[in-house]
N, C-alpha and C. Protein backbone atom coordinates (compact mmCIF):
# COMPACT_ATOMS: atom_id res chain seq x y z
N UNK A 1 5.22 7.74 -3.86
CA UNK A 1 5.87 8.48 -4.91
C UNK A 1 7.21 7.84 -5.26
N UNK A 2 7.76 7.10 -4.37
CA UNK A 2 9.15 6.79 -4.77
C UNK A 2 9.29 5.49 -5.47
N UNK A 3 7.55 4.61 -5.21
CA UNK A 3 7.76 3.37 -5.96
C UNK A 3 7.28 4.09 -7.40
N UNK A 4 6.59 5.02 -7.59
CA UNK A 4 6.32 5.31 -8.86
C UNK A 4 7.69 5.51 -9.78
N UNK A 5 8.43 6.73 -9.14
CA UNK A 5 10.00 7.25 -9.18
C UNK A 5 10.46 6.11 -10.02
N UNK A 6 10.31 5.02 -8.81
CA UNK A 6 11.71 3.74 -9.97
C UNK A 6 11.34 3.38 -10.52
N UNK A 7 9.74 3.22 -10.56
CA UNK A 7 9.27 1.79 -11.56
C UNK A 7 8.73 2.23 -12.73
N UNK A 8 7.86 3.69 -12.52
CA UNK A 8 7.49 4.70 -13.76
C UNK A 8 5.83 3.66 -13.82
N UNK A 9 5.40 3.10 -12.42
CA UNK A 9 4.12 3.11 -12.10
C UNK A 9 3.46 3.17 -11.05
N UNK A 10 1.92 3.33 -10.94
CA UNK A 10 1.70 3.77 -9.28
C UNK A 10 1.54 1.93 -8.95
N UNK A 11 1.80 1.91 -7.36
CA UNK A 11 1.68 0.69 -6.88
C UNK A 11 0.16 -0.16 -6.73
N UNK A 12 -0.63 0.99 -7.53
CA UNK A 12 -2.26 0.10 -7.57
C UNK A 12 -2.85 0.50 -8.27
N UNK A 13 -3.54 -0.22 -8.92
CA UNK A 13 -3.96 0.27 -10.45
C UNK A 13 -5.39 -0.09 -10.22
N UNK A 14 -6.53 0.53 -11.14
CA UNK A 14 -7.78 0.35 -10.83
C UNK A 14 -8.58 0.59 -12.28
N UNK A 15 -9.48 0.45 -12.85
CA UNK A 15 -10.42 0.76 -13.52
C UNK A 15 -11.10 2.07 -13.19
N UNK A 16 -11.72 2.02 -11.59
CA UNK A 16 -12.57 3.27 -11.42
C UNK A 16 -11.78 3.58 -9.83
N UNK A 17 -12.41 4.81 -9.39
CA UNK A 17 -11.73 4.66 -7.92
C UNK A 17 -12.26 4.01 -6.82
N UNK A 18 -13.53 3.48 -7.16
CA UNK A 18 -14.07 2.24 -6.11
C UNK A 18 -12.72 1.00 -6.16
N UNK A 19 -12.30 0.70 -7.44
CA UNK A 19 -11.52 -0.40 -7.19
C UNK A 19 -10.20 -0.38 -7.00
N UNK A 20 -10.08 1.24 -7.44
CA UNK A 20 -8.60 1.35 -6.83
C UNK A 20 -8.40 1.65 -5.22
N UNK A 21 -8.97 2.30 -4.97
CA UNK A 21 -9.34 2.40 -3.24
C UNK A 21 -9.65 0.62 -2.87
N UNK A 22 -10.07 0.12 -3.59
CA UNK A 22 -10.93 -1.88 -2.93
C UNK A 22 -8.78 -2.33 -3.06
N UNK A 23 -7.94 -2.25 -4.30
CA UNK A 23 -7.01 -2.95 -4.44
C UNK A 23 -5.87 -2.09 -3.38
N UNK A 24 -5.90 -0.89 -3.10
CA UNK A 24 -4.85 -0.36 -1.99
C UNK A 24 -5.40 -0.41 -0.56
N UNK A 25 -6.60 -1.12 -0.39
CA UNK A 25 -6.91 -1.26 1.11
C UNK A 25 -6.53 -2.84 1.47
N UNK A 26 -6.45 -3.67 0.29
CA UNK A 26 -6.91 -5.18 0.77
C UNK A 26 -5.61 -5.54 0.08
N UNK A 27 -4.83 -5.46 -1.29
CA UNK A 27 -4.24 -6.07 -1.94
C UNK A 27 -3.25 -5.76 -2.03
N UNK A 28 -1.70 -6.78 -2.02
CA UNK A 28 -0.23 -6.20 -1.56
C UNK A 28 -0.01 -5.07 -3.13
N UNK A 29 0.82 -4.46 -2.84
CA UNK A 29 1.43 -4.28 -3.53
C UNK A 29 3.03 -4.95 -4.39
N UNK A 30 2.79 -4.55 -5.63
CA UNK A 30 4.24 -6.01 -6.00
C UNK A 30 5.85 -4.99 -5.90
N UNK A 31 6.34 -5.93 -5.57
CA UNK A 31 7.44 -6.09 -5.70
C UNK A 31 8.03 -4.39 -6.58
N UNK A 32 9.04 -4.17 -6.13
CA UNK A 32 9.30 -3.04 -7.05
C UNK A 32 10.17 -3.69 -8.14
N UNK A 33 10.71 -4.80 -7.66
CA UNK A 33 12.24 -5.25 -8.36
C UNK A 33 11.52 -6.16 -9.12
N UNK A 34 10.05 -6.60 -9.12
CA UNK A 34 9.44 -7.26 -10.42
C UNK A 34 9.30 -6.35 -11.63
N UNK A 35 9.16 -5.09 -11.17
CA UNK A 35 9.00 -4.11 -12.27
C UNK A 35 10.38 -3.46 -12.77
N UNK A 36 11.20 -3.68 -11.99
CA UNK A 36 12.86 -2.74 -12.23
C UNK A 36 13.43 -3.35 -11.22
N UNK A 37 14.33 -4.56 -12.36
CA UNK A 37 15.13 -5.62 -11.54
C UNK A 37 16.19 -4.39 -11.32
N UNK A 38 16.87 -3.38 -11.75
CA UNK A 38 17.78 -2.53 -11.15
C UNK A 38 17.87 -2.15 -9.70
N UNK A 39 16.59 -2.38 -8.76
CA UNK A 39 16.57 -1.81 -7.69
C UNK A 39 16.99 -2.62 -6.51
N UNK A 40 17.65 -1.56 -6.12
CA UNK A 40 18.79 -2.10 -4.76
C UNK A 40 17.76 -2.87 -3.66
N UNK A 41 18.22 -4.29 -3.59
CA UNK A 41 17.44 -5.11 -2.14
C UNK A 41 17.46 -3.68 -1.07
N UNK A 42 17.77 -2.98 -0.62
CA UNK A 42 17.68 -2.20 0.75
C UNK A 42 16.85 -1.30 0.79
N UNK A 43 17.01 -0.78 -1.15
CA UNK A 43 15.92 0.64 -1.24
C UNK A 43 14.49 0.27 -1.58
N UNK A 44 14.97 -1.53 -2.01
CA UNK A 44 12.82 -2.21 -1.92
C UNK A 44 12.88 -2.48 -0.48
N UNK A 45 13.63 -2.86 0.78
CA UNK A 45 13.28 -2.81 1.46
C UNK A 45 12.47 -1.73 1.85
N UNK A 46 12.89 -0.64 1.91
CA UNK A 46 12.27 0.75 2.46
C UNK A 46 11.20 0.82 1.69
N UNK A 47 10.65 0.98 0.25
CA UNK A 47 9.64 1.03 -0.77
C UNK A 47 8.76 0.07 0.02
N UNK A 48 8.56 -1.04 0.00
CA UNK A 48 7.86 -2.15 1.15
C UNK A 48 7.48 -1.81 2.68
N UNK A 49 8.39 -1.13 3.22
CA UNK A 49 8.20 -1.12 4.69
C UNK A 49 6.72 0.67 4.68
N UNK A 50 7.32 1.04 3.65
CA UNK A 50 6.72 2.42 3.51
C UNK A 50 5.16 1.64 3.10
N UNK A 51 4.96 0.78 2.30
CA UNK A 51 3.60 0.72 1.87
C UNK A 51 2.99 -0.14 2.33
N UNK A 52 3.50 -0.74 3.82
CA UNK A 52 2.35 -2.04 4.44
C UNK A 52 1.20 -1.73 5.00
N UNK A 53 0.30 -2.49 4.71
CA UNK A 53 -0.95 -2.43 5.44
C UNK A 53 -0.97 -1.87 6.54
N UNK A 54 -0.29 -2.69 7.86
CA UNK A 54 -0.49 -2.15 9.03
C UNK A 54 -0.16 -0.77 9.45
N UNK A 55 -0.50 0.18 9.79
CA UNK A 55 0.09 1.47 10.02
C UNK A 55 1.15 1.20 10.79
N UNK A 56 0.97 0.15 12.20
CA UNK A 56 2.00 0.01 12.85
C UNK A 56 3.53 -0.88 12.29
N UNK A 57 3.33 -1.14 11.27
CA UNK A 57 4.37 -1.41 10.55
C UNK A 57 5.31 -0.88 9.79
N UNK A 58 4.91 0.19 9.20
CA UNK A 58 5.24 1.82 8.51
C UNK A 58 5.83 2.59 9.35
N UNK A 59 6.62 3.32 8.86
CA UNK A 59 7.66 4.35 9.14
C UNK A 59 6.81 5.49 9.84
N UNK A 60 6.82 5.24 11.02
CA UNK A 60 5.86 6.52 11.83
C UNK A 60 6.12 8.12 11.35
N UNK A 61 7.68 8.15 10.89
CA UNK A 61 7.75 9.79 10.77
C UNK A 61 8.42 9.88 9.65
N UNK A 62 8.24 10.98 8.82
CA UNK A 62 9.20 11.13 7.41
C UNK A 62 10.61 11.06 8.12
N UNK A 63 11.40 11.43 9.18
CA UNK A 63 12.46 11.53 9.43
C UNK A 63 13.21 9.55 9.70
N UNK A 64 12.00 9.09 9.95
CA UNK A 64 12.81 7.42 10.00
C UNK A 64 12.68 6.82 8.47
N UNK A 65 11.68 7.16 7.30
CA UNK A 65 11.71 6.86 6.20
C UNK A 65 13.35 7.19 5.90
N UNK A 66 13.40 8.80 6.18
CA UNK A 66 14.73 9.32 5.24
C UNK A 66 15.89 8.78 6.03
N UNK A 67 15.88 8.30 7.47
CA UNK A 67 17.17 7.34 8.35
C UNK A 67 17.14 6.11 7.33
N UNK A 68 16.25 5.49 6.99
CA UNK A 68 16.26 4.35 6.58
C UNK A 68 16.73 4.09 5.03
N UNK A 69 16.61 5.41 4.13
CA UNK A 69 16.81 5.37 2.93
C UNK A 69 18.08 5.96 3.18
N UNK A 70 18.79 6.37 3.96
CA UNK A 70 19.94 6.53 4.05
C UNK A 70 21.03 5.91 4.51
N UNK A 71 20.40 4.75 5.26
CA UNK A 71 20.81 3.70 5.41
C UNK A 71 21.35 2.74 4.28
N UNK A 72 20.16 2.71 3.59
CA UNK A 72 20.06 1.65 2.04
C UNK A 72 20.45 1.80 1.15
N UNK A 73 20.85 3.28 1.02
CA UNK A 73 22.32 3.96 0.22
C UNK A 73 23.56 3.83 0.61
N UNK A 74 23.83 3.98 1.85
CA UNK A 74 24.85 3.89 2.22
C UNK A 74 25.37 2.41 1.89
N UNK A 75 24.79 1.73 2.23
CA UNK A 75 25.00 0.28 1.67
C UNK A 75 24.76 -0.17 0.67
N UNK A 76 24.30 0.36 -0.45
CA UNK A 76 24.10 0.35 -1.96
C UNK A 76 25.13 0.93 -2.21
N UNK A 77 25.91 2.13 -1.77
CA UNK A 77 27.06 2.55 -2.33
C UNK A 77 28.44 1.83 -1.78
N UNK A 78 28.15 1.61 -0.11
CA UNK A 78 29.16 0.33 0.12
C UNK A 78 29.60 -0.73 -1.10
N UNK A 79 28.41 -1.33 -1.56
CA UNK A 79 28.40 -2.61 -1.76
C UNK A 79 29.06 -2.33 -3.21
N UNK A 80 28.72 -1.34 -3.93
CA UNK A 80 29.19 -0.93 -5.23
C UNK A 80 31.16 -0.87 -5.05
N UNK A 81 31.46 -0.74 -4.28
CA UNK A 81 32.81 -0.11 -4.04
C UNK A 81 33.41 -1.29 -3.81
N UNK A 82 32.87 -2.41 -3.07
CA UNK A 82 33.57 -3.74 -2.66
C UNK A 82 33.93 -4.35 -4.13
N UNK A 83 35.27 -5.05 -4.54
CA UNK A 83 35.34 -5.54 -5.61
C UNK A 83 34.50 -6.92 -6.27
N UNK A 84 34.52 -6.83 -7.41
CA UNK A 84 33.68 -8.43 -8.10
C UNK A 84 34.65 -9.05 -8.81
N UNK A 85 35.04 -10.13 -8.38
CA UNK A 85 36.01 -10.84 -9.03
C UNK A 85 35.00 -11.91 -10.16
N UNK A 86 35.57 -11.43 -11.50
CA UNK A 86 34.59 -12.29 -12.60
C UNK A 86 35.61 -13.69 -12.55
N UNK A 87 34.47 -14.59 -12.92
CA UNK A 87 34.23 -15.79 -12.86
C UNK A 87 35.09 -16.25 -13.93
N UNK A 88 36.33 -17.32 -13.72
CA UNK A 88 37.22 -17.67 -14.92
C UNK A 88 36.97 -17.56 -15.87
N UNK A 89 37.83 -17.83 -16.66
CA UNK A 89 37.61 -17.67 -18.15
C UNK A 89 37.26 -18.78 -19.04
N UNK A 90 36.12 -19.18 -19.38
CA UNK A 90 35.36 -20.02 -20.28
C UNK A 90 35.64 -20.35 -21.78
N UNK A 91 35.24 -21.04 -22.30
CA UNK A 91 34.83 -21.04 -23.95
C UNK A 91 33.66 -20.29 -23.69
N UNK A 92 32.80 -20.73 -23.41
CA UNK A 92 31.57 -20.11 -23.74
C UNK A 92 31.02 -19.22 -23.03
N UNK A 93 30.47 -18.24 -23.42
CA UNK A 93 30.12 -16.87 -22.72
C UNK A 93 29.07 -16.75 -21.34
N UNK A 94 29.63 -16.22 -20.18
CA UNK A 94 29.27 -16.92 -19.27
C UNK A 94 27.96 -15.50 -19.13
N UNK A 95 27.35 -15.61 -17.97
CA UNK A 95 26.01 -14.90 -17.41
C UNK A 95 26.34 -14.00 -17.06
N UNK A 96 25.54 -12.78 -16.61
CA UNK A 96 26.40 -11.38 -16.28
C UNK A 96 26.55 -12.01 -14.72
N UNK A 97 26.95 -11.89 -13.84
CA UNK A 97 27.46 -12.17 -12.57
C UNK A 97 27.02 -10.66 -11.63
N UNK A 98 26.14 -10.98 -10.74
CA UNK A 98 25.20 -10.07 -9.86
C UNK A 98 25.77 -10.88 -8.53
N UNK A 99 26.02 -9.38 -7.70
CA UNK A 99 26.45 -10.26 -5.96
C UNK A 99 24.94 -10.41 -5.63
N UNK A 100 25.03 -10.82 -4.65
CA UNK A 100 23.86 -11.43 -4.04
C UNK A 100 23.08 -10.53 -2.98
N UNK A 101 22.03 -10.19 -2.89
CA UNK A 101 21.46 -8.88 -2.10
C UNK A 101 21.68 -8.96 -0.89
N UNK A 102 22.24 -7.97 -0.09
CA UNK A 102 22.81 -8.51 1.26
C UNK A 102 21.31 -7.68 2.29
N UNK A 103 21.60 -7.87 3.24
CA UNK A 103 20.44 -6.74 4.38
C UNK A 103 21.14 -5.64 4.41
N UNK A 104 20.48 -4.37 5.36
CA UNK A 104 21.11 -3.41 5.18
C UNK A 104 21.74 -3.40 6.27
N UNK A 105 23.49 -2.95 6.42
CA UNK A 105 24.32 -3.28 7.42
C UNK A 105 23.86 -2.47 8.48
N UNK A 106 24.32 -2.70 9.35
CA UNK A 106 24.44 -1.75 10.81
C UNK A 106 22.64 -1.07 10.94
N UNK A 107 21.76 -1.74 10.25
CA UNK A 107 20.05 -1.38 10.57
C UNK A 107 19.48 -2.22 11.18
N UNK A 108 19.17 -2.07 12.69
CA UNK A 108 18.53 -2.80 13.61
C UNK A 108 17.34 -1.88 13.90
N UNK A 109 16.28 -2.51 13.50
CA UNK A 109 14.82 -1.88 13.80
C UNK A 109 14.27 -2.38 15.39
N UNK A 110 14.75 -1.17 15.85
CA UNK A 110 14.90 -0.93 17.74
C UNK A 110 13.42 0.05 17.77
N UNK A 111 12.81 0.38 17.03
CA UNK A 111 11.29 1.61 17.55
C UNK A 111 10.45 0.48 18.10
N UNK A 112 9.97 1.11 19.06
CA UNK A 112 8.21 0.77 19.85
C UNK A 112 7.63 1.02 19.26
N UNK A 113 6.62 0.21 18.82
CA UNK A 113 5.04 1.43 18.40
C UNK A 113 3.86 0.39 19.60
N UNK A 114 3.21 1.54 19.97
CA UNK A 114 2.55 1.44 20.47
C UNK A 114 1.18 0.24 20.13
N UNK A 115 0.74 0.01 21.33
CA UNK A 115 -0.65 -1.30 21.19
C UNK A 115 -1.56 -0.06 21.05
N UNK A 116 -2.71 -0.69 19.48
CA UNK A 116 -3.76 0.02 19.63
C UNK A 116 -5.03 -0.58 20.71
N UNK A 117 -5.51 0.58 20.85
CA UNK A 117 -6.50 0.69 22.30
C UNK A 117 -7.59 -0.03 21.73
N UNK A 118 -8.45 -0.34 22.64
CA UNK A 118 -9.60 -1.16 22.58
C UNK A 118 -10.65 -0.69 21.66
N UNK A 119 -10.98 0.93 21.55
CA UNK A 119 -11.72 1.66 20.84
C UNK A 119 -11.14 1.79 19.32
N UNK A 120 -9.58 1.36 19.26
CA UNK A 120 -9.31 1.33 17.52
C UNK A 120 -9.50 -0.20 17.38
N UNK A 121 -9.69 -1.23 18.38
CA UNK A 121 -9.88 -2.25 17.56
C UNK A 121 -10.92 -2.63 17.54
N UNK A 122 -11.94 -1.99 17.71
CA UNK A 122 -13.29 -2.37 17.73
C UNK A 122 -13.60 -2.07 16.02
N UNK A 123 -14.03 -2.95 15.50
CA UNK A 123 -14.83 -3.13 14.31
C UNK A 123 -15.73 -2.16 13.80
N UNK A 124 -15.73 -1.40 13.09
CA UNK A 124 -17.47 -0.70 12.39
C UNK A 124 -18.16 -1.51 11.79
N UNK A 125 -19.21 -1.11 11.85
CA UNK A 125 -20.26 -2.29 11.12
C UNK A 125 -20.04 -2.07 9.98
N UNK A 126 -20.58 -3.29 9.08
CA UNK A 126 -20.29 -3.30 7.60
C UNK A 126 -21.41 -3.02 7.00
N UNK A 127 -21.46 -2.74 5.85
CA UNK A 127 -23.01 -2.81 4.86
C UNK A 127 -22.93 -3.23 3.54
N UNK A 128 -23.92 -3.92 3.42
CA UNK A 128 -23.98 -5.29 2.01
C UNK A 128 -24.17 -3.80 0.62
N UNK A 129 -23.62 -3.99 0.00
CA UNK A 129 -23.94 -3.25 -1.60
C UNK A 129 -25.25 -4.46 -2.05
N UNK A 130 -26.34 -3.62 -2.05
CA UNK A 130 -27.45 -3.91 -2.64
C UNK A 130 -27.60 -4.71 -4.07
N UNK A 131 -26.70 -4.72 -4.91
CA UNK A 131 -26.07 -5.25 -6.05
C UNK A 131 -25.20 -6.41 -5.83
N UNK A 132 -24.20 -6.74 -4.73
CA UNK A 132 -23.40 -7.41 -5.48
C UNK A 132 -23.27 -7.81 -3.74
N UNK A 133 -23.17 -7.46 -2.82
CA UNK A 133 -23.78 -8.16 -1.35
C UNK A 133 -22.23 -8.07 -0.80
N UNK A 134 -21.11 -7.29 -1.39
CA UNK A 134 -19.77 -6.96 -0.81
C UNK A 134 -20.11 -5.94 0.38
N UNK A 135 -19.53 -6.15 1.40
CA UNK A 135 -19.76 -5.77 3.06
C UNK A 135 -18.49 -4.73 2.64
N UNK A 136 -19.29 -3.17 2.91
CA UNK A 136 -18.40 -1.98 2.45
C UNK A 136 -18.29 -1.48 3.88
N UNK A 137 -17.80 -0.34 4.36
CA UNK A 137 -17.51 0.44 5.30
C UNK A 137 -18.43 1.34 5.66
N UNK A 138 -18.80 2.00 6.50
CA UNK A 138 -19.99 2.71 7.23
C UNK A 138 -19.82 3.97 6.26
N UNK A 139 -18.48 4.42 6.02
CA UNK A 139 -18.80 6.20 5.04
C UNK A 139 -18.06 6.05 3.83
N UNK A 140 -18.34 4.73 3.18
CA UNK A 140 -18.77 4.63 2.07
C UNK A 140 -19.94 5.12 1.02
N UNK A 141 -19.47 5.73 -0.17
CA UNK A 141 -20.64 6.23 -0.92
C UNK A 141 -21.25 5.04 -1.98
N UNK A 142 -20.21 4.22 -2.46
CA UNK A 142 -19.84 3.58 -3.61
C UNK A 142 -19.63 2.43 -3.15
N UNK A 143 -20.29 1.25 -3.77
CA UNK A 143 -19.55 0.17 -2.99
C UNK A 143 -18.41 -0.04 -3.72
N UNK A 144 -17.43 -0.69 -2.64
CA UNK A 144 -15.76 -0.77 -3.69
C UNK A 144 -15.63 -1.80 -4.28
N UNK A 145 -16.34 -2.49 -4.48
CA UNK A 145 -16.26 -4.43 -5.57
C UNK A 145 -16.46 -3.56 -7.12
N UNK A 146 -18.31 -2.93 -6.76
CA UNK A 146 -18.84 -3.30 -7.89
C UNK A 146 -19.35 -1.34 -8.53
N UNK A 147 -18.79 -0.29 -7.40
CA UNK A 147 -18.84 0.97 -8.08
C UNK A 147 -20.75 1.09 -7.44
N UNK A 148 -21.42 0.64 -7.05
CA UNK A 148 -22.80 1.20 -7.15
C UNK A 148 -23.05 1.83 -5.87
N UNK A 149 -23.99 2.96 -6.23
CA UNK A 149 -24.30 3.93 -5.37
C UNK A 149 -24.88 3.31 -3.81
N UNK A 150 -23.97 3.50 -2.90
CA UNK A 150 -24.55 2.66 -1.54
C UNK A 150 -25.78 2.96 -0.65
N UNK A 151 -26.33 4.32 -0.78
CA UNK A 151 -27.08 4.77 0.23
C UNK A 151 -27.89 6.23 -0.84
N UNK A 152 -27.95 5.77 -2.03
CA UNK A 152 -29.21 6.81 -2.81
C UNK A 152 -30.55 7.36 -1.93
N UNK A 153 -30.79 8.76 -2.00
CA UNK A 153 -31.48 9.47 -1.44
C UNK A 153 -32.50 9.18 -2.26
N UNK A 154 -33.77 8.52 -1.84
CA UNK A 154 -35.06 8.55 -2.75
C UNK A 154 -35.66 9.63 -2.60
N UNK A 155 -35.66 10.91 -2.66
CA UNK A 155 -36.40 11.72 -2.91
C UNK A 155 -35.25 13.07 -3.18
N UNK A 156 -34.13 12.87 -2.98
CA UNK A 156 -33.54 14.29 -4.51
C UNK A 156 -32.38 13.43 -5.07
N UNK A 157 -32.11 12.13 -4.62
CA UNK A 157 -31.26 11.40 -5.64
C UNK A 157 -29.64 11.35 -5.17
N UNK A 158 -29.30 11.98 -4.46
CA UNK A 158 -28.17 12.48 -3.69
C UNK A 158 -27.38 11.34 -3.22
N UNK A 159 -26.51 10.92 -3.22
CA UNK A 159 -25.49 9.92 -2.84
C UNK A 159 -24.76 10.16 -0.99
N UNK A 160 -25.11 9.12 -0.22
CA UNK A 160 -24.89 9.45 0.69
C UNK A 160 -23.85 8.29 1.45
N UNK A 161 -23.37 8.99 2.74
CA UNK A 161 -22.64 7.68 3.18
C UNK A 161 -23.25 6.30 3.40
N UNK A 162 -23.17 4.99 3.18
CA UNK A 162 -23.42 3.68 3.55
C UNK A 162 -24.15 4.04 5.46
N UNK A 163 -23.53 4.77 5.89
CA UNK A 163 -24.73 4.68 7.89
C UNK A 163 -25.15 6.05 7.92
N UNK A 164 -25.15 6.95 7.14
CA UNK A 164 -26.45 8.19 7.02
C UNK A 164 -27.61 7.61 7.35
N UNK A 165 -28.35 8.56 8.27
CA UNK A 165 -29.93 7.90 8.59
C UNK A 165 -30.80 8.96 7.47
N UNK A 166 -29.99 9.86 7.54
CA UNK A 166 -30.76 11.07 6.81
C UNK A 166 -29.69 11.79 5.49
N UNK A 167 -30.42 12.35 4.25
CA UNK A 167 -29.76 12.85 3.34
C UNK A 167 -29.32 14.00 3.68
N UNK A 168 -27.53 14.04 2.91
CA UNK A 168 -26.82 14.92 3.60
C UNK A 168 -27.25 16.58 2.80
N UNK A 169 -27.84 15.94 2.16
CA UNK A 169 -28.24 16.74 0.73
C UNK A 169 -29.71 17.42 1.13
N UNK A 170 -31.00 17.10 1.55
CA UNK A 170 -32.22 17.14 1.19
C UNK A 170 -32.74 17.60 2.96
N UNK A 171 -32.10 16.50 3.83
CA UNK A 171 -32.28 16.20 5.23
C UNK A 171 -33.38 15.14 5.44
N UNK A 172 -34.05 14.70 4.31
CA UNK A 172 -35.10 13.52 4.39
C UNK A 172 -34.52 11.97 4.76
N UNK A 173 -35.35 10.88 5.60
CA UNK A 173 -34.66 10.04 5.78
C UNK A 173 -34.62 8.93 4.78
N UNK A 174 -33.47 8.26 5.10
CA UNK A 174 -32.77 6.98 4.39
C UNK A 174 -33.38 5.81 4.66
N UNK A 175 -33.29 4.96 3.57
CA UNK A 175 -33.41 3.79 3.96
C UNK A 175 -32.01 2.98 4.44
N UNK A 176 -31.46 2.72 5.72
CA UNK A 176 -30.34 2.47 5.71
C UNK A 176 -30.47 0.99 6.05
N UNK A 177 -29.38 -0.05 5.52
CA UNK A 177 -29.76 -1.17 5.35
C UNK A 177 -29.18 -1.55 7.42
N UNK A 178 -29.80 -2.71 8.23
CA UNK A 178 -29.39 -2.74 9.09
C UNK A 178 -28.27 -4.55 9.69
C-alpha cells in the first residue's frame, strides 16, 4: 500500500490474475524512485525491504516496518535541515543541485531470522499446464503463464487444484498429470 501511496501504482501489474499472481511471485518489483524521483533513498529503502521475495528478508513484524520508517524520516527530515550551499554563480543557468542519497543514519540491521527447516525447504512437485508445458504449483487452478484451466473435472466441468485426485465439486476422479 505504501508503494502504491507514492507512486499512485500497484507494484505488479497483470492482464488477468494468473499473470499478476506469475509477475508478484517471480518478478522484482521496480524501483519506486523510477516512478517518483521525489522519494527519499531511506523511505525506498523500506518500500524494497517490505516487498522482497524472501520472507526471510522482510520485516517480520509491522512494529520493525514502522521502526524502520521512522528511522527514514528521521533522516529525511535530518537531511532537509542540514544546509545546501548553491553552486557559484555562472553565466549560464546551472542544474537544480540534489545532495546525494545518504543510508539511513544510526540503522544497523542487528535481527536473527531464523534457518528454515528441512520440511519448508523441501520442494512440491510441479505440474506442466497441458497448453503451454509451464511447471505450476500443486493448488493451482489456472496455470499462471498462460490462464488455462489446470485440472478440469471431466464429468461436471468443475475447476480443480493442479494435485486433486478427485473433484472437489462432483467427488469423481481426476485425471491428474504425474
Amino acid at each position: 500500500m505504501l508503494f502504491e501511496a507514492l507512486t499512485g501504482y500497484t507494484p505488479f501489474r497483470g492482464d488477468n490474475y494468473p499473470a499478476l499472481a506469475h509477475s508478484h511471485i517471480y518478478e522484482a518489483p521496480p524501483r519506486p524512485t523510477s516512478i517518483n524521483p521525489a522519494i527519499p533513498a531511506p523511505v525506498e529503502h523500506v518500500i524494497l525491504t517490505a516487498l522482497m521475495k524472501n520472507p526471510q528478508q522482510r520485516y517480520q513484524r509491522a512494529s520493525d516496518m514502522a521502526d524502520a520508517m521512522n528511522q527514514a524520516l528521521s533522516a529525511v527530515e535530518a537531511a532537509s535541515r542540514t544546509p545546501v550551499y548553491p553552486p557559484p554563480h555562472t553565466s549560464a543557468p546551472a542544474a537544480p543541485f540534489y545532495p546525494p542519497a545518504q543510508p539511513v543514519p544510526g540503522y544497523v540491521n542487528n535481527r536473527q531470522y531464523p534457518q528454515p527447516s528441512a520440511a519448508e525447504n523441501r520442494q512440491a512437485p510441479l505440474y506442466p499446464c497441458h497448453y503451454c508445458q509451464h511447471l505450476n504449483k500443486p493448488n493451482m487452478r489456472f496455470c499462471t503463464r498462460c490462464g488455462t484451466p489446470m485440472n478440469p473435472c471431466p464429468t461436471c466441468g468443475a475447476y480443480n487444484p493442479a494435485n486433486n485426485r478427485f473433484c472437489s465439486t462432483c467427488g469423481k476422479p481426476l485425471a491428474v498429470p504425474m
